[in-house]
Protein backbone atom coordinates (compact mmCIF):
# COMPACT_ATOMS: atom_id res chain seq x y z
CA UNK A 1 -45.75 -82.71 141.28
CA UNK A 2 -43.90 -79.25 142.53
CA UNK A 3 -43.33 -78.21 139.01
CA UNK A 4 -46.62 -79.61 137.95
CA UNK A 5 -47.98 -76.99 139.94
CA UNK A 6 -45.63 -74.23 139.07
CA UNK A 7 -46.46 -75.11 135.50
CA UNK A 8 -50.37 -74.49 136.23
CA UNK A 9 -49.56 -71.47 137.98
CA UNK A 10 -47.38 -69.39 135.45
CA UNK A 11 -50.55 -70.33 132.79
CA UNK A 12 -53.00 -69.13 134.64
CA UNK A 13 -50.86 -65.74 135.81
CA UNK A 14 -50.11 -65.68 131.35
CA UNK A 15 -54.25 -65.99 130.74
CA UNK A 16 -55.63 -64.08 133.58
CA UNK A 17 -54.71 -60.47 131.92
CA UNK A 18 -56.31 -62.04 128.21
CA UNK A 19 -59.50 -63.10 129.97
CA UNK A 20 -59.83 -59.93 131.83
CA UNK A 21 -60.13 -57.61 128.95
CA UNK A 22 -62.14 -60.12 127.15
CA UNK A 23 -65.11 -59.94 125.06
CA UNK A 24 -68.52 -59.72 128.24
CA UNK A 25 -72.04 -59.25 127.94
CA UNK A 26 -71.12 -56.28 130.25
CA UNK A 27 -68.34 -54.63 127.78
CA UNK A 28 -68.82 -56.12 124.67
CA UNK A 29 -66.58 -54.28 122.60
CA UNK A 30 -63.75 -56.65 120.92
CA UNK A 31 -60.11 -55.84 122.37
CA UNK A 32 -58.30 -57.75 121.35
CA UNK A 33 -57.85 -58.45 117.10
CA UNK A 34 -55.91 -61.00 115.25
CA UNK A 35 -54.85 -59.19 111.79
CA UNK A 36 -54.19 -61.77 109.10
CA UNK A 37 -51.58 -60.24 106.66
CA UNK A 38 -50.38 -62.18 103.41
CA UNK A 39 -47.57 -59.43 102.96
CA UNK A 40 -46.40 -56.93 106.36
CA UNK A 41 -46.34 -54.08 103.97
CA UNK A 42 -49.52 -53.88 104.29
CA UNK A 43 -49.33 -52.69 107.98
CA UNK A 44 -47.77 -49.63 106.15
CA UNK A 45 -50.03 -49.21 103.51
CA UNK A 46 -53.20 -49.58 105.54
CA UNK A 47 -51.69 -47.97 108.35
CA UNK A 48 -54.38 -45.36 109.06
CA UNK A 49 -57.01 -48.10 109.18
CA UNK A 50 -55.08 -49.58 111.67
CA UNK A 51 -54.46 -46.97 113.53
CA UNK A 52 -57.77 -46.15 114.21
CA UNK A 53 -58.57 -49.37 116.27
CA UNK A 54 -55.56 -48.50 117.85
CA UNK A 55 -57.14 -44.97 118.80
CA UNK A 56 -60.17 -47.08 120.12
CA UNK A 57 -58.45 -49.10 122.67
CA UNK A 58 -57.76 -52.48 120.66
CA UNK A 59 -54.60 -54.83 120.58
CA UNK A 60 -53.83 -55.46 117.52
CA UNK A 61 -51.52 -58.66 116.79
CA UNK A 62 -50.77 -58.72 113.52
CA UNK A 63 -49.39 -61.94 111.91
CA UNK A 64 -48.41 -63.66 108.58
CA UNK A 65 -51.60 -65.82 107.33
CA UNK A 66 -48.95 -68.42 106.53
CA UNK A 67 -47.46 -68.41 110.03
CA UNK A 68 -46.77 -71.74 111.67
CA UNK A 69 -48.20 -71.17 115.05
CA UNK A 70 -51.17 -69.28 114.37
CA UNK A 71 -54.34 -70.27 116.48
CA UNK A 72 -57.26 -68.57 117.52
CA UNK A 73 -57.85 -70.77 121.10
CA UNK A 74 -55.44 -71.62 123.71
CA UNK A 75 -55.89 -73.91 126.82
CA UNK A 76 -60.10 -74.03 125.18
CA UNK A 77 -60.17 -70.05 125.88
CA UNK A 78 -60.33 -68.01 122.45
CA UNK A 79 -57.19 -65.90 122.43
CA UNK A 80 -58.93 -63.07 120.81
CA UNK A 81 -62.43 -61.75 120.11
CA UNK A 82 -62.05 -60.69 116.73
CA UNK A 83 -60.37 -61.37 113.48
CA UNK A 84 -59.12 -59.23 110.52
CA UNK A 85 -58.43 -61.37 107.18
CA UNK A 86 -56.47 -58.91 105.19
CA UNK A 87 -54.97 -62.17 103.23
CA UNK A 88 -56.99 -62.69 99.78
CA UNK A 89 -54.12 -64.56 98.11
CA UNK A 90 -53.81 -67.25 101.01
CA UNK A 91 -54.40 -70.71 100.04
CA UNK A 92 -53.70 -72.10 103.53
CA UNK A 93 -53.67 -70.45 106.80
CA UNK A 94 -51.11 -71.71 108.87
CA UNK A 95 -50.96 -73.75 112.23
CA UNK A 96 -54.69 -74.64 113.62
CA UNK A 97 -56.21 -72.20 111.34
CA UNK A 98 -58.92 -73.51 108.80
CA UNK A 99 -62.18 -72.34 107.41
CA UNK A 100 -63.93 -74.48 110.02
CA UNK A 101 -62.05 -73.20 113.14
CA UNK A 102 -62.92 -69.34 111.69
CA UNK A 103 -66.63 -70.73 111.53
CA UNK A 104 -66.54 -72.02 114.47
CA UNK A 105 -64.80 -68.76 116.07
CA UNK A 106 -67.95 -66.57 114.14
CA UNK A 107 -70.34 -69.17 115.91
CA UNK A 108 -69.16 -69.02 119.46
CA UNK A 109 -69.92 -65.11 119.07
CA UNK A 110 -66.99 -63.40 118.31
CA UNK A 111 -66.36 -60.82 115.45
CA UNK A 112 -64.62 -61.02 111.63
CA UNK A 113 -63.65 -58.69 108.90
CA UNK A 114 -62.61 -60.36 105.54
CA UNK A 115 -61.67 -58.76 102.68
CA UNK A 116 -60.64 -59.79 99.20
CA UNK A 117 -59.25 -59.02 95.45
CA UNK A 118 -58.71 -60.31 92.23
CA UNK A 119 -56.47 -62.91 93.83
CA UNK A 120 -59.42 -64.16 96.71
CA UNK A 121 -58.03 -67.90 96.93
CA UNK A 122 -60.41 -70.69 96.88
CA UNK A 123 -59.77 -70.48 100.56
CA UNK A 124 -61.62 -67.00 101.31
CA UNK A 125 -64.23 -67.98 98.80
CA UNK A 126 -64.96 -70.41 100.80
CA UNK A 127 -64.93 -68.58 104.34
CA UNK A 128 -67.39 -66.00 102.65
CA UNK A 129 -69.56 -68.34 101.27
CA UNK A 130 -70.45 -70.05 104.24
CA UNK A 131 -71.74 -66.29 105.47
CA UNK A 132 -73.83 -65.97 102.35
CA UNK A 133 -71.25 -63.99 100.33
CA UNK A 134 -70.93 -65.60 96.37
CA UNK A 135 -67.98 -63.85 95.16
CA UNK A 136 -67.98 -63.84 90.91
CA UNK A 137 -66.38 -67.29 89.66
CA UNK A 138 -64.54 -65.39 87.20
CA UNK A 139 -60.95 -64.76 88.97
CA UNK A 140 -60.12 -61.97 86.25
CA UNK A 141 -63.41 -59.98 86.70
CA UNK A 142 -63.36 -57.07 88.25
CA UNK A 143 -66.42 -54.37 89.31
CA UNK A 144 -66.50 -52.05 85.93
CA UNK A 145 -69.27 -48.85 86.09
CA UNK A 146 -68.84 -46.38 82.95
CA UNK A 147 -71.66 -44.08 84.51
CA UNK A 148 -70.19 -44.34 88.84
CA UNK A 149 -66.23 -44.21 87.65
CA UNK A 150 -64.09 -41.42 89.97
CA UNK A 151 -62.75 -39.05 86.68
CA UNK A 152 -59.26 -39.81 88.32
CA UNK A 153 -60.33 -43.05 86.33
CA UNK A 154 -61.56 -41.28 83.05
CA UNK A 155 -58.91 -42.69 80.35
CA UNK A 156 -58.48 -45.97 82.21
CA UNK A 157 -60.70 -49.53 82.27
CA UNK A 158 -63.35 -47.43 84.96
CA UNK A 159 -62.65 -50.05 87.70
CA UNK A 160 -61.99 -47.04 90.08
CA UNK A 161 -65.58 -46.87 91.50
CA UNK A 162 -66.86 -43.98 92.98
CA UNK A 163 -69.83 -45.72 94.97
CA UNK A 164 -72.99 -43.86 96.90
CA UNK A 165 -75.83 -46.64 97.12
CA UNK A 166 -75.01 -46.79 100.88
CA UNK A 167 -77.36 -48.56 103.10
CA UNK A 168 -79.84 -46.20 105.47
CA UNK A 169 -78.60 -47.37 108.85
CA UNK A 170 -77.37 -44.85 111.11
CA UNK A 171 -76.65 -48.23 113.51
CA UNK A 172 -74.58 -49.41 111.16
CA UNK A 173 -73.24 -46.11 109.08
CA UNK A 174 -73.41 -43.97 112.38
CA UNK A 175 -75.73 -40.66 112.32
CA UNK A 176 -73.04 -38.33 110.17
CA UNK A 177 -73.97 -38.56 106.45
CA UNK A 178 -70.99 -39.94 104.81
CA UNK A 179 -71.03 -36.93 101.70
CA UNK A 180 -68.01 -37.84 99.71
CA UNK A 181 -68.38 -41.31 97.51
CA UNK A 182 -66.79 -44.56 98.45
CA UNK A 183 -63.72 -45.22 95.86
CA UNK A 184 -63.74 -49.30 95.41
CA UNK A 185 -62.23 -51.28 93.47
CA UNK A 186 -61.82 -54.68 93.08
CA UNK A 187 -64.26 -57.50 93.00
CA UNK A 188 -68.19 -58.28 92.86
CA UNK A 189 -70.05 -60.60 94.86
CA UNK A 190 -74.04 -61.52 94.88
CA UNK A 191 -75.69 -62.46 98.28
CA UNK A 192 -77.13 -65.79 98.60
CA UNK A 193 -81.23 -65.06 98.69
CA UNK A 194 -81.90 -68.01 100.86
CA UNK A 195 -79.81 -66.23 104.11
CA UNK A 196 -81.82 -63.30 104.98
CA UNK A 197 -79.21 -62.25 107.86
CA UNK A 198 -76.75 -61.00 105.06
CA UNK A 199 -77.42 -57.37 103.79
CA UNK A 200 -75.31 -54.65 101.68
CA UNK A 201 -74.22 -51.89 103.02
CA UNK A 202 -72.50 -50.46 99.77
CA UNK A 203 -74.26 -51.60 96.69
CA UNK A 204 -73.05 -50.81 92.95
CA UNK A 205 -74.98 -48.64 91.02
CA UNK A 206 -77.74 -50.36 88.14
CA UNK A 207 -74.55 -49.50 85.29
CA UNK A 208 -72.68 -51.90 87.19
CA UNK A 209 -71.01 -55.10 86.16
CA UNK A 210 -68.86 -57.48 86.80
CA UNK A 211 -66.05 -58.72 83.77
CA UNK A 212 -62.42 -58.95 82.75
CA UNK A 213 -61.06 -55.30 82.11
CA UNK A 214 -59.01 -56.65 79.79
CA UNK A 215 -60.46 -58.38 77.32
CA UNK A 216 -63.82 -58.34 75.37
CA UNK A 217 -67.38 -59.42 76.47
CA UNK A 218 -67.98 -62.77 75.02
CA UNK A 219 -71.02 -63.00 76.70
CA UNK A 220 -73.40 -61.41 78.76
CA UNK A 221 -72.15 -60.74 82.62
CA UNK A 222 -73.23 -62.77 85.23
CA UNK A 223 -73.70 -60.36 87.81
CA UNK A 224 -75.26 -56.46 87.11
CA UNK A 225 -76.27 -53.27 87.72
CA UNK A 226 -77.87 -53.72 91.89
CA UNK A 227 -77.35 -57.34 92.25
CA UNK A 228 -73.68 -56.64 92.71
CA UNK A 229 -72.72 -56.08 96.51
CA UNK A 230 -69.53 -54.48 97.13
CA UNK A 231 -69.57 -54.48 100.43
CA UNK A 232 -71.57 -56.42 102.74
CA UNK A 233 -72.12 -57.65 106.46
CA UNK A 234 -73.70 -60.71 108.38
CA UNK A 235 -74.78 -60.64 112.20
CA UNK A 236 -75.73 -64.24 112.94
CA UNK A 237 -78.24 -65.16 115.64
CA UNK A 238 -75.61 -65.32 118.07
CA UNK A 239 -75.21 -61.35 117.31
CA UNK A 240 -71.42 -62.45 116.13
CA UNK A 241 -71.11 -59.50 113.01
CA UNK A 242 -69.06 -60.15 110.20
CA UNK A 243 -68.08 -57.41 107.27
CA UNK A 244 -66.97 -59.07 104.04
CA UNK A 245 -65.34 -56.45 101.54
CA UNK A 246 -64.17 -57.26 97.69
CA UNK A 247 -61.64 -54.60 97.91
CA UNK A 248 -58.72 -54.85 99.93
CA UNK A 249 -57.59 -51.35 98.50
CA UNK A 250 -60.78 -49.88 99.86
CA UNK A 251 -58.91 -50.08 103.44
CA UNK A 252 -55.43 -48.41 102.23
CA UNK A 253 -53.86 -44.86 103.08
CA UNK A 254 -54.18 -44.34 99.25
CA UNK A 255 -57.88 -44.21 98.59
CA UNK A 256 -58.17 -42.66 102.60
CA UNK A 257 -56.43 -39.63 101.04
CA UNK A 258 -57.39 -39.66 97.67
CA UNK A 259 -59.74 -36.59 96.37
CA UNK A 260 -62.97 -38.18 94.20
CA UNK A 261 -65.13 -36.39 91.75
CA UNK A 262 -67.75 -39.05 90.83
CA UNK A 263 -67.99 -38.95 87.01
CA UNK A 264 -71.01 -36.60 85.47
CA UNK A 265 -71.51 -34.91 88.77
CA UNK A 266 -70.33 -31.42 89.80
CA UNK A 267 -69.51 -31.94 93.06
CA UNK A 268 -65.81 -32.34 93.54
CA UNK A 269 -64.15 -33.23 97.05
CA UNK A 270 -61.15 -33.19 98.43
CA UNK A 271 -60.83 -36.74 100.33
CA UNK A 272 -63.15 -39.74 99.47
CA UNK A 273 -65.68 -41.01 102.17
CA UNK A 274 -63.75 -44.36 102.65
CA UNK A 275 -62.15 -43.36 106.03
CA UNK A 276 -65.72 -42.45 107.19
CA UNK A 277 -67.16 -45.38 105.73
CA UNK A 278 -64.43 -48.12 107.08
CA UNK A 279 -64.75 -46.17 110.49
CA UNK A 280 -68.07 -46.43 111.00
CA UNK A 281 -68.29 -49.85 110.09
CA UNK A 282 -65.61 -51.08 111.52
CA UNK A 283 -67.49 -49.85 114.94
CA UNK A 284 -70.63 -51.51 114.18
CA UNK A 285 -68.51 -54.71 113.70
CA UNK A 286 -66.76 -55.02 117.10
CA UNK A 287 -69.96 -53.72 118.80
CA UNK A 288 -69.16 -49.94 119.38
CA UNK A 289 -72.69 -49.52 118.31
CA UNK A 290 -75.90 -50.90 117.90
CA UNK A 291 -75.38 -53.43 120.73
CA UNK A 292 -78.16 -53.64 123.11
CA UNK A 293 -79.16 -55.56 126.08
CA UNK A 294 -82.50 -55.84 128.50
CA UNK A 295 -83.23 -56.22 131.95
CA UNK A 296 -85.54 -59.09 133.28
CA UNK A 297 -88.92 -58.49 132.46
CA UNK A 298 -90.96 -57.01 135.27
CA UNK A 299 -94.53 -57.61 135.26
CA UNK A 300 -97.29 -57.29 138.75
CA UNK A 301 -101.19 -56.42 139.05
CA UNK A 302 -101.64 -52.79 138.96
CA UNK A 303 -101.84 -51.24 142.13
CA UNK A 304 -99.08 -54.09 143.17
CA UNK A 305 -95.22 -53.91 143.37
CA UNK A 306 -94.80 -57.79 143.96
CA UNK A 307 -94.79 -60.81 140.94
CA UNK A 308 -97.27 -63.17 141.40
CA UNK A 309 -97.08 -66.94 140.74
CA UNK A 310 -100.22 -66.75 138.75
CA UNK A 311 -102.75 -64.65 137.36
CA UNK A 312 -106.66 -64.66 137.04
CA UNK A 313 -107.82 -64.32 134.27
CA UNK A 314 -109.33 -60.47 133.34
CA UNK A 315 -106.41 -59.47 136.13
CA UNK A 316 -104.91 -55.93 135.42
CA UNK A 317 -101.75 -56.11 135.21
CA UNK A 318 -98.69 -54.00 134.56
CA UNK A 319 -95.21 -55.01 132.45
CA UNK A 320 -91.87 -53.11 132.12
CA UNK A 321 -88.45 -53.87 130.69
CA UNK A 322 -85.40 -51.98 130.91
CA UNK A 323 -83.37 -51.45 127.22
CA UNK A 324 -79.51 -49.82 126.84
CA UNK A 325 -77.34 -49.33 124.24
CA UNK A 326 -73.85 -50.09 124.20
CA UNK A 327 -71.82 -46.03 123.03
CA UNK A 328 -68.52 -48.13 122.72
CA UNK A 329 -67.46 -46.60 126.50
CA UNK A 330 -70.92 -47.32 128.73
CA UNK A 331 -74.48 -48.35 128.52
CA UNK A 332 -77.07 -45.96 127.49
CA UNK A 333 -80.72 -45.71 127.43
CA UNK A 334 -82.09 -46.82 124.23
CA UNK A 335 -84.74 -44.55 122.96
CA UNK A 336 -86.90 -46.37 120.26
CA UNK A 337 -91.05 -46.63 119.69
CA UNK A 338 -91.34 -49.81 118.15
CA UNK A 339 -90.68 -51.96 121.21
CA UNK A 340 -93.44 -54.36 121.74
CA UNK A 341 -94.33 -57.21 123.94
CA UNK A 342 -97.10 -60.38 123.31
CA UNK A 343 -98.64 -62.63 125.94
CA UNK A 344 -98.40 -65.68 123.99
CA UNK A 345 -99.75 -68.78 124.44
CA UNK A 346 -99.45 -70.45 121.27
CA UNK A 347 -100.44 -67.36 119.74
CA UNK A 348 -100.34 -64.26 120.74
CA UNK A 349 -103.84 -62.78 122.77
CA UNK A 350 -101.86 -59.52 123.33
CA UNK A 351 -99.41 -58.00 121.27
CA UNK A 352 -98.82 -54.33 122.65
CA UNK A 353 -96.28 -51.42 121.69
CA UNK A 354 -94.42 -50.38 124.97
CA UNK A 355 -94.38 -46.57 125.92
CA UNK A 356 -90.96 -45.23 127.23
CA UNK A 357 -89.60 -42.77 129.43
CA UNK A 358 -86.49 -42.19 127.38
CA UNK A 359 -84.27 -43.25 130.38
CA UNK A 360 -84.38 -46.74 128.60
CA UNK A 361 -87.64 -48.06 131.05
CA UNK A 362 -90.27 -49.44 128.52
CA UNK A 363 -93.62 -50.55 130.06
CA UNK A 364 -97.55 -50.94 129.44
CA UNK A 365 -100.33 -52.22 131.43
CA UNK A 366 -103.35 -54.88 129.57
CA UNK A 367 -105.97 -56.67 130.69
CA UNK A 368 -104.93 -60.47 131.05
CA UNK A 369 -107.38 -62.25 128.40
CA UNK A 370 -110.53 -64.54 129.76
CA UNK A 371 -108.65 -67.47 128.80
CA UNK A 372 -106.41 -69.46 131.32
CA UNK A 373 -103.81 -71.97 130.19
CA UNK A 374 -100.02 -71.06 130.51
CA UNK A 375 -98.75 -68.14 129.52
CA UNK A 376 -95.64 -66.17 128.41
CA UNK A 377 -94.33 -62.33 128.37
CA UNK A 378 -92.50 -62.19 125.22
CA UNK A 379 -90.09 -59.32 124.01
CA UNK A 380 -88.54 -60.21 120.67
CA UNK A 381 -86.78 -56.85 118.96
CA UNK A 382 -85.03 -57.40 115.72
CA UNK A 383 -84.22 -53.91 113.96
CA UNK A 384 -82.19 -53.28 111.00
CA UNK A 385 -78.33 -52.92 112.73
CA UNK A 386 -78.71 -53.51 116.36
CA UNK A 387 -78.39 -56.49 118.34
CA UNK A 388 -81.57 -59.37 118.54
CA UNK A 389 -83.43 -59.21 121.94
CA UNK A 390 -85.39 -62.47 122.43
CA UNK A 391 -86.83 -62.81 126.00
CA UNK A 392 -89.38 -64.46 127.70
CA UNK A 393 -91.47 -65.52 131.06
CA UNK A 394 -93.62 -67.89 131.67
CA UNK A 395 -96.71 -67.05 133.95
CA UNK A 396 -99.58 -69.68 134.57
CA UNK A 397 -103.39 -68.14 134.17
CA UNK A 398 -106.40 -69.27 136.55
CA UNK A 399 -110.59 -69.31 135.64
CA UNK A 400 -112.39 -67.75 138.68
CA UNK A 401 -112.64 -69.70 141.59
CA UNK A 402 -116.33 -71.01 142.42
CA UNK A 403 -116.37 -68.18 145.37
CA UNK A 404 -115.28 -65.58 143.36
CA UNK A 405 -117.73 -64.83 140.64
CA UNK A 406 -120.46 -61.75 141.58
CA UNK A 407 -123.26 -62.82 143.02
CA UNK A 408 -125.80 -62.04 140.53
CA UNK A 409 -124.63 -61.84 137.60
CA UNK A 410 -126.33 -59.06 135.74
CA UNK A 411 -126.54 -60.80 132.03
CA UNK A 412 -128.39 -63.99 133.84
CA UNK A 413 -130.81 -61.67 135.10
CA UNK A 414 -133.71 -62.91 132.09
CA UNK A 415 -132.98 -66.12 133.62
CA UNK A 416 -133.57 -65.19 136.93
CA UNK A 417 -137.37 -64.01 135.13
CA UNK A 418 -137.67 -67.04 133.68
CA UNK A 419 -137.42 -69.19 136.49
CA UNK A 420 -139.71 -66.42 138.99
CA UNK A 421 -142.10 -66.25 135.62
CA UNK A 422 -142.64 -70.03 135.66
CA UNK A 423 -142.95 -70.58 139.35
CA UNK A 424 -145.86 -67.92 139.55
CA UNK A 425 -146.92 -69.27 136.22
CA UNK A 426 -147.22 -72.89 137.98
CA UNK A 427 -148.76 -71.18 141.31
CA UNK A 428 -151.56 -69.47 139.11
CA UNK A 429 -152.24 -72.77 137.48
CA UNK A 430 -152.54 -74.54 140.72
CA UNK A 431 -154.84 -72.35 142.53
CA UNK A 432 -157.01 -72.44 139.54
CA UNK A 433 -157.09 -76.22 138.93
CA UNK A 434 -157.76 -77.06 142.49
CA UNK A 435 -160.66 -73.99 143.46
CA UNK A 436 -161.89 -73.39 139.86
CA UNK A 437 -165.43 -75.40 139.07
């Protein structure tokens, strides 16, 4: 029983530092990062990458994809809040690790970065498939552009992309105009049109297509021109992000450093925008940006500070939220006009935009509608990039009681004359039926 107890105590002492740096609604930023490797030389050759996270504040634990005792959970705690699949070649992860653990690690919220090659096993197919990611079934094929090719490229196959169709996002891309093109290559993938929470965030351009270098076109390509993704990302409902590359080489020191001169343009420069690019994204991914979160919503008759139990109906009333934005260090107001709240009861009676004072404090007053049933304050904000808000409160409505409606009411007032009319109408008659001969 003694070393029962000693045995508890030296776990909880091993997991208490883990879950203290751990992934919280009140620092969400990832910390700590599992980096899948199907060769350590890649530590080397994506070393800047790497040590850019580093820079940030992450712990990065880098291990063979193949390794015996990988898992992501220990004890039912997740070990780590985000994953890094730099392992296209992997047919089988080893220890616990499957597709269905990493979907299940994406599901309970946390954070993954996959990227793949001309040898993506059926394995990563798989894991990007089931976030809406169709990589070509042609294993050979590669991304070929003889209009977009870097003129490094110009007497080779043009597989050396120099890719611009960026998405317009400075949530995802950050606010700095990435100038110099993306160099990519590798391989093409299509998104699946049924799962609207995928998007591309560097698209090929319409010259674009997708075949063996190497040989002859037997046949028409599959996949052209803007249907080709080359890089993509998912946030789920949850708000877990994923970032699915084909190009593992878009990540190295090589391409970081290289100088690109997109083919048919002028403009030359002297390092590519990948750095920028990966940077950037990789910040959106692990929730250095575009992560928000909201106060309780606030809502009291106007000239009132408390919340009611119930409102009358035509009540004034008066309805604030509070909005920040996650910088990556601290919370921050989030300054947006296209916040809006309904009072919903099975439809929305009033949909309204809220006003802010840019210190993150959204709020508007309405007139509660002359119809009384239950109620609800609903704030649902889904913008290209950030983080899904969905809140809501539920707030009965009343009719008037019998002692509080005016006491003439001024539109019954021709009824009123009506009934006076026909009582002097009946009086008149009277007196002249009865003294009349």
């Amino acid at each position: 029983m003694m070393n029962l107890s000693r045995s508890v105590a030296l776990i909880s002492l091993f997991l208490l530092p883990l879950l203290t740096f751990s992934f919280s609604v009140d620092n969400p930023t990832d910390r700590r990062v599992l980096v899948l490797l199907d060769d350590l030389s890649l530590k080397s050759s994506h070393s800047i990458f790497f040590s850019t996270l580093k820079s940030r504040g992450f712990d990065l634990d880098f291990k063979l994809a193949e390794d015996s005792k990988l898992a992501l959970q220990r004890y039912g705690q997740y070990v780590y809040d985000g994953l890094i699949i730099f392992a296209p070649s992997t047919e089988r992860f080893g220890g616990s690790l499957d597709s269905k653990s990493i979907a299940d690690f994406v599901d309970s919220g946390r954070d993954l970065i996959l990227s793949a090659d001309t040898s993506a096993s059926d394995l990563i197919r798989g894991i990007a498939l089931e976030c809406g990611v169709d990589f070509d079934e042609d294993s050979s094929a590669m991304v070929i552009d003889h209009s977009s090719f870097s003129v490094s490229d110009v007497d080779g196959d043009h597989t050396l992309i120099a890719a611009d169709g960026l998405v317009k996002s400075h949530a995802i891309l950050g606010k700095t105009k990435i100038e110099a093109p993306v160099l990519f290559r590798g391989v093409a993938h299509s998104l699946n049109p049924t799962n609207n929470l995928v998007l591309k965030v560097l698209s090929a351009s319409p010259s674009a297509y997708s075949a063996n270098p190497s040989s002859k076109l037997s046949s028409p390509p599959q996949l052209t021109g803007s249907a080709i993704s080359l890089v993509s990302v998912m946030q789920a409902r949850n708000n877990a992000r994923v970032v699915i590359s084909g190009s593992l080489q878009l990540f190295s020191d090589r391409l970081f450093r290289s100088g690109v001169q997109k083919a048919g343009s002028p403009n030359k420069y002297e390092k590519s925008g990948n750095q920028q690019f990966v940077t950037e994204l990789s910040k959106w991914v692990f929730h250095e940006r575009g992560h928000l979160k909201a106060g309780s919503l606030v809502h009291h008759r106007v000239g009132e500070t408390d919340e009611p139990a119930i409102y009358r109906i035509k009540d004034d009333l008066e309805f604030s939220v509070e909005i920040l934005e996650w910088s990556g260090k601290s919370w921050e107001p989030y300054v947006a006009d296209d916040v809006q709240v309904q009072f919903y009861m099975m439809s929305p009676y009033v949909l309204k935009t809220l006003s802010t004072d840019k210190k993150g404090l959204y709020h508007t007053s309405f007139k509660v509608p002359d119809v009384y049933g239950v109620f609800q304050f609903k704030v649902e904000y889904e913008k290209l990039g950030y983080t899904t808000l969905s809140l809501s409160k539920q707030i009965p409505v009343r009719p008037y009681r019998h002692n509080e409606y005016e006491r003439f009411i001024p539109t019954a007032y021709p009824y009123y004359g009506a009934c006076f009319t026909t009582m002097a109408g009946f009086f008149v008659f009277s007196f002249v039926y009865l003294y009349h001969k």
